[in-house]
Protein backbone atom coordinates (compact mmCIF):
# COMPACT_ATOMS: atom_id res chain seq x y z
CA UNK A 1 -8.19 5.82 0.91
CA UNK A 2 -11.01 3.76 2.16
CA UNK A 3 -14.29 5.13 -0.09
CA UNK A 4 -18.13 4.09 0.82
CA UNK A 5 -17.89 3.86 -3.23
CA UNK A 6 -16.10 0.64 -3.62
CA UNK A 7 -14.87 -1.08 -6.71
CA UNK A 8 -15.33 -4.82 -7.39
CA UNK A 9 -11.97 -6.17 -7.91
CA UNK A 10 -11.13 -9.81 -8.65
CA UNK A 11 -8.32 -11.63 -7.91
CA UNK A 12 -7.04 -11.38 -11.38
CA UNK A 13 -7.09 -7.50 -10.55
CA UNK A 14 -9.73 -6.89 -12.56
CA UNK A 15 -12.86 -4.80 -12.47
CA UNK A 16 -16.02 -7.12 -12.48
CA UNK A 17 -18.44 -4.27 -13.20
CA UNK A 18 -18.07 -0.73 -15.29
CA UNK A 19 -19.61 0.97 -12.47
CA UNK A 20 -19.09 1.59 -8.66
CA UNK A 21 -21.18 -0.55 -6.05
CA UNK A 22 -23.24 1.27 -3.32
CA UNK A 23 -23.40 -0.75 -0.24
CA UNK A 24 -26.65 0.93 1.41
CA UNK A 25 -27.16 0.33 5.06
CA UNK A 26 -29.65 -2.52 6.28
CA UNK A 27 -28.90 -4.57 3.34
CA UNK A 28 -26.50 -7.16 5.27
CA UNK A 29 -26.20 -8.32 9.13
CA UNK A 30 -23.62 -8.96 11.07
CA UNK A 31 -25.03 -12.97 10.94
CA UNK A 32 -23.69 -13.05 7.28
CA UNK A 33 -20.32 -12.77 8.31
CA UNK A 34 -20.00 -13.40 11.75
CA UNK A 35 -17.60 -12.49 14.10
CA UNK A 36 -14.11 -11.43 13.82
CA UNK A 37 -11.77 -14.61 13.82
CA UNK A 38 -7.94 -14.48 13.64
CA UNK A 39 -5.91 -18.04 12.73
CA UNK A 40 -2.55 -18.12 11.56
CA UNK A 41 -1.33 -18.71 8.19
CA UNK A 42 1.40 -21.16 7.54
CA UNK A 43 3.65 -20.31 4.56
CA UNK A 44 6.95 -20.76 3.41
CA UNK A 45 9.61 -17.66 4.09
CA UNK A 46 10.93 -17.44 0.33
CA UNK A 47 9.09 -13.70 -0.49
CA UNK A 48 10.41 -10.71 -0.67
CA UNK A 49 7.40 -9.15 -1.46
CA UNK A 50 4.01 -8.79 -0.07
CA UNK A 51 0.70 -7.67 -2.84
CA UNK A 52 -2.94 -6.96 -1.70
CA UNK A 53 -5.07 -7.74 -4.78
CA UNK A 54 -8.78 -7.04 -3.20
CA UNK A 55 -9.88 -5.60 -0.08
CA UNK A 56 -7.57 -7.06 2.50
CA UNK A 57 -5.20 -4.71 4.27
CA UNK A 58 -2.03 -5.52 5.18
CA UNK A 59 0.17 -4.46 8.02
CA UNK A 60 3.80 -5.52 8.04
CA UNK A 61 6.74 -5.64 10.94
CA UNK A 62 10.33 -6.45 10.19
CA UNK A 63 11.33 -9.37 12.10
CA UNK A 64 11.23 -13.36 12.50
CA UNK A 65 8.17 -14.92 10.53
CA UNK A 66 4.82 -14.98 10.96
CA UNK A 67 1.62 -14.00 9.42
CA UNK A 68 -1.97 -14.41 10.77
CA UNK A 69 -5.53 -13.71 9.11
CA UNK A 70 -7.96 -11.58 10.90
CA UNK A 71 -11.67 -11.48 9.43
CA UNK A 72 -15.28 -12.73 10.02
CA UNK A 73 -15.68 -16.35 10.59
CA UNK A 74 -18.13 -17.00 7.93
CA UNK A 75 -15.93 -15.42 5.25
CA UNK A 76 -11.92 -16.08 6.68
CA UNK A 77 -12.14 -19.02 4.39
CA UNK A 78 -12.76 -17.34 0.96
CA UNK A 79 -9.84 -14.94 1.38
CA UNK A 80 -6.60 -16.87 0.19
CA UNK A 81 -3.41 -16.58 1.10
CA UNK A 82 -0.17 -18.00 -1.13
CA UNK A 83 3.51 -17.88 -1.89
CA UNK A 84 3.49 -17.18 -5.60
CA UNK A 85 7.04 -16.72 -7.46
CA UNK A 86 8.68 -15.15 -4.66
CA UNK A 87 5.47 -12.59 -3.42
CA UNK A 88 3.21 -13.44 -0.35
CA UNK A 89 -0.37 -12.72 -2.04
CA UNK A 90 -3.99 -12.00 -0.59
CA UNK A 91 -6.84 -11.63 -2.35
CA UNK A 92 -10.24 -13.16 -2.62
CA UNK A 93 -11.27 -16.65 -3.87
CA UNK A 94 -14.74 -16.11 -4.83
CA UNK A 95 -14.63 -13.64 -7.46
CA UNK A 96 -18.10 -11.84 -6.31
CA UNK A 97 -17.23 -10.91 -2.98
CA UNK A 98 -17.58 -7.32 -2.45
CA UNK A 99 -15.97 -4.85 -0.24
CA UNK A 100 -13.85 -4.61 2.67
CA UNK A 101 -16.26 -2.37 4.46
CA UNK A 102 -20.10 -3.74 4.06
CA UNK A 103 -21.83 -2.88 7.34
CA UNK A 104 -18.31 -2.76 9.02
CA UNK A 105 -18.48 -6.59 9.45
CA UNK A 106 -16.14 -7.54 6.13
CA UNK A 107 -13.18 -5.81 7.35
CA UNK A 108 -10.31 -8.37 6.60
CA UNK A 109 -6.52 -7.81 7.81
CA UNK A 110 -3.55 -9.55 7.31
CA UNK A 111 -0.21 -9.03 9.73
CA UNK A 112 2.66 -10.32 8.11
CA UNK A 113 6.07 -10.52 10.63
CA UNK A 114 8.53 -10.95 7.95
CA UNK A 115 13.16 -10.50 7.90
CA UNK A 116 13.81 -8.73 4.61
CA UNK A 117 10.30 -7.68 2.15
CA UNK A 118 11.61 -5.52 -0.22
CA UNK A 119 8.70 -4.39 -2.59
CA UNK A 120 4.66 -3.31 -1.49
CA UNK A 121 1.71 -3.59 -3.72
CA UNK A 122 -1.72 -2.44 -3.44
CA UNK A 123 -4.02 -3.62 -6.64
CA UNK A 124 -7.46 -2.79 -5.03
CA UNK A 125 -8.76 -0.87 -2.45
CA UNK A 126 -6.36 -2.78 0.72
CA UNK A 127 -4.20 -0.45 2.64
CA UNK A 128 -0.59 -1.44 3.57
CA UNK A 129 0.74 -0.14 6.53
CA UNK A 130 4.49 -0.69 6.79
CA UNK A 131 5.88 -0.01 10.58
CA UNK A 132 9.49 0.25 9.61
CA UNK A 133 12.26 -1.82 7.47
CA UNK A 134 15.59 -1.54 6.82
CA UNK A 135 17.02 -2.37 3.41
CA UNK A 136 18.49 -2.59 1.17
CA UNK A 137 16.32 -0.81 -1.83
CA UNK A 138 12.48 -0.48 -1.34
CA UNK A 139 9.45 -0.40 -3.51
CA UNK A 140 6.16 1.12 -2.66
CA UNK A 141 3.31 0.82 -5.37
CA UNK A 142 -0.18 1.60 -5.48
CA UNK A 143 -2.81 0.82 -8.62
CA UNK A 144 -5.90 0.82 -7.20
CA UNK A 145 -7.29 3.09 -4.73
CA UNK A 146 -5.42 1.54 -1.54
CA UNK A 147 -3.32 3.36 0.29
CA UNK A 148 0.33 2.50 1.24
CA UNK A 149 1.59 4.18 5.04
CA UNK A 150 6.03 3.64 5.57
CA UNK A 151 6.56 4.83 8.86
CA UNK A 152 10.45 4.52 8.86
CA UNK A 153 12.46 3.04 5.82
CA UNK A 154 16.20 3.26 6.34
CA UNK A 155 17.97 1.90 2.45
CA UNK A 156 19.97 2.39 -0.45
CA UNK A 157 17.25 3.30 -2.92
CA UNK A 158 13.68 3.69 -2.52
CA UNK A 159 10.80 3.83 -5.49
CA UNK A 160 7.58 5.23 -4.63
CA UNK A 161 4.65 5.42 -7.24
CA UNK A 162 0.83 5.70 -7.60
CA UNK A 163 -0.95 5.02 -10.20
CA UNK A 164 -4.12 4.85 -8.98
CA UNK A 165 -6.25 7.44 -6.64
CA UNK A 166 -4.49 5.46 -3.32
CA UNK A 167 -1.84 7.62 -1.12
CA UNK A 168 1.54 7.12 -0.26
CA UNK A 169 2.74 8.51 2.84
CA UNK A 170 6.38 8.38 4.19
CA UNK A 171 6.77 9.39 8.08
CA UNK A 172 10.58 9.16 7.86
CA UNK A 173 12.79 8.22 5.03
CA UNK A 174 17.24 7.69 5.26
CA UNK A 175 18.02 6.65 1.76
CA UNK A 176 20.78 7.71 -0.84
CA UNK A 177 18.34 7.48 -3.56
CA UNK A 178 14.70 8.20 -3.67
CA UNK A 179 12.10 7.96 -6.84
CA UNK A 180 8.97 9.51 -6.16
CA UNK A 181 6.43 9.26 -8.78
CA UNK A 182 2.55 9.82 -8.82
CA UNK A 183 0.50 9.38 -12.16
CA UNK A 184 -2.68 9.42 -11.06
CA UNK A 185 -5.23 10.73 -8.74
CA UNK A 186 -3.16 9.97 -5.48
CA UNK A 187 -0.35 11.73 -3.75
CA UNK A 188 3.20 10.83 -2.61
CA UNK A 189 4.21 12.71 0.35
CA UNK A 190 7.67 12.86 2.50
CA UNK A 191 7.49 14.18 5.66
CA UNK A 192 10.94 13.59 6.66
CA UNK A 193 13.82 13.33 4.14
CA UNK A 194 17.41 12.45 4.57
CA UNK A 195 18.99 11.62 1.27
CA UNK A 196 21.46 12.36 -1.35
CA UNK A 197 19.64 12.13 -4.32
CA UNK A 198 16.08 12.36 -5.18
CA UNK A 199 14.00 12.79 -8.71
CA UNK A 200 10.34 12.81 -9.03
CA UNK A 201 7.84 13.63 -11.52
CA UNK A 202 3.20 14.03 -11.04
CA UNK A 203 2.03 13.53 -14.44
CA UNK A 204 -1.66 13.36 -12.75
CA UNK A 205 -3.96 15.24 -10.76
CA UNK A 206 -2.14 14.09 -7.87
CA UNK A 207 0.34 16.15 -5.67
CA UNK A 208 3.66 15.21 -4.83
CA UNK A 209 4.72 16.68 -1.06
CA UNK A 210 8.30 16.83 -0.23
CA UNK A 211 9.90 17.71 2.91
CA UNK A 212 13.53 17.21 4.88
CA UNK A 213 17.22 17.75 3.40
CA UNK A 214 18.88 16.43 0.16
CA UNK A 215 21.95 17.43 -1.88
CA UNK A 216 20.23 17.01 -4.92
CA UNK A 217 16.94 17.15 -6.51
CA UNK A 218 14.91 17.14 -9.71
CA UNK A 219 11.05 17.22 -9.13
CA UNK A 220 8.58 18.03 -11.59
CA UNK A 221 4.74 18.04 -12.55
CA UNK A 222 3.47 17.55 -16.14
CA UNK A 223 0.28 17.47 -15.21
CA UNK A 224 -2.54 19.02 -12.52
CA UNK A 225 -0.78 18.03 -9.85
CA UNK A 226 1.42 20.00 -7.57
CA UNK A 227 5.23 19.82 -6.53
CA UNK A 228 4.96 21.47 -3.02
CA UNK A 229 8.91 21.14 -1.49
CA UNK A 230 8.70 24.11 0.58
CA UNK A 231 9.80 21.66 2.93
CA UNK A 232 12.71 20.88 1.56
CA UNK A 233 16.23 21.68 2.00
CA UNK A 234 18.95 21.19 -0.15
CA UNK A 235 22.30 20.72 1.55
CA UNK A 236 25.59 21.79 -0.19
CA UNK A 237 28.87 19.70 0.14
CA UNK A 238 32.10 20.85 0.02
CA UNK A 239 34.07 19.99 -3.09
């Protein structure tokens, strides 16, 4: 949910100023950041999880390691990429960096090739867009207003929540369990559902968008938002 209203996030995840920063057009050149470099980032594989803290968006594969930076030349070097208690983590060194959109020439990505990440966490405003995994249980969070795209997850359990005013959207989802939980401004949306069991609750303004076949299911909304699982079938067994 990429906004010309961006928020200045640190590292540390938090906000640097009480308001919203403008970027107007003119104010920066392409020759402040250069042109768009890509290098490869050399880290160990012991993470399970992967967490955007700023404004770098994330795309992930299942599959042997490797992970490469992609952003302007004169800026690659203040983004920062580490292996921190298990979690592969991007976010921005210098504190005062703003945006991943200024002029379009700021846009940072990071591609992460990885066997078995488990968990996805969006802080600020980078996107994660996860192009299928098979799991075991998978968990899909969202605080700031990034947005966090599963085309295929195939597990046991799955936990999807935002907090913030980012998206989550599930193309396809096999699971036996699924959590589905939205407590913000953001929605959580399933376009196609396969599971035995799935609970869910929008205590927010956001809307949460169910749709597929389940045996059992217990959605709610204690707030503005919306339970809309017109969608959604649910499939009797035979006892």
């Amino acid at each position: 949910m990429k906004k010309i209203l961006l928020f200045g996030i640190a590292l540390t995840s938090v906000f640097l100023t009480t308001g919203c920063i403008q970027i107007k057009k003119g104010t920066l050149n392409k020759e402040d950041y250069g042109d768009p470099v890509t290098r490869v980032v050399n880290v160990p594989d012991t993470f399970n999880a992967i967490e955007t803290f700023a404004t770098t968006d994330v795309t992930y594969t299942q599959g042997p390691l490797k992970v490469t930076l992609t952003a302007p030349d004169k800026k690659i070097s203040n983004i920062i990429v580490k292996v921190e208690n298990g979690t592969l983590k991007v976010g921005l060194k210098d504190e005062n960096e703003n945006g991943n959109f200024i002029n379009g020439y700021m846009y940072s990505k990071l591609t992460v090739s990885a066997p078995n990440v488990q968990t996805f966490t969006s802080t600020g405003t980078g996107d994660i867009e996860i192009k299928g995994l098979n799991t075991k249980d998978i968990t899909l969070q969202t605080y700031g207003t990034g947005d966090i795209n599963l085309t295929t997850g195939k597990c046991t359990k799955l936990v999807a929540t935002s907090t913030g005013t980012g998206d989550i959207d599930i193309e396809y989802l096999s699971c036996v369990i699924g959590d589905f939980n939205t407590n913000g401004t953001g929605d959580v949306k399933v376009k196609r559902l396969v599971a035995d069991k799935i609970s869910g609750v929008t205590t927010g303004t956001g809307d949460l968008i169910v749709s597929g076949e389940c045996k059992e299911a217990n959605l709610s909304s204690t707030g503005v938002g919306d339970v809309k699982d017109k969608g959604l079938e649910i499939i009797k067994t035979d006892e």
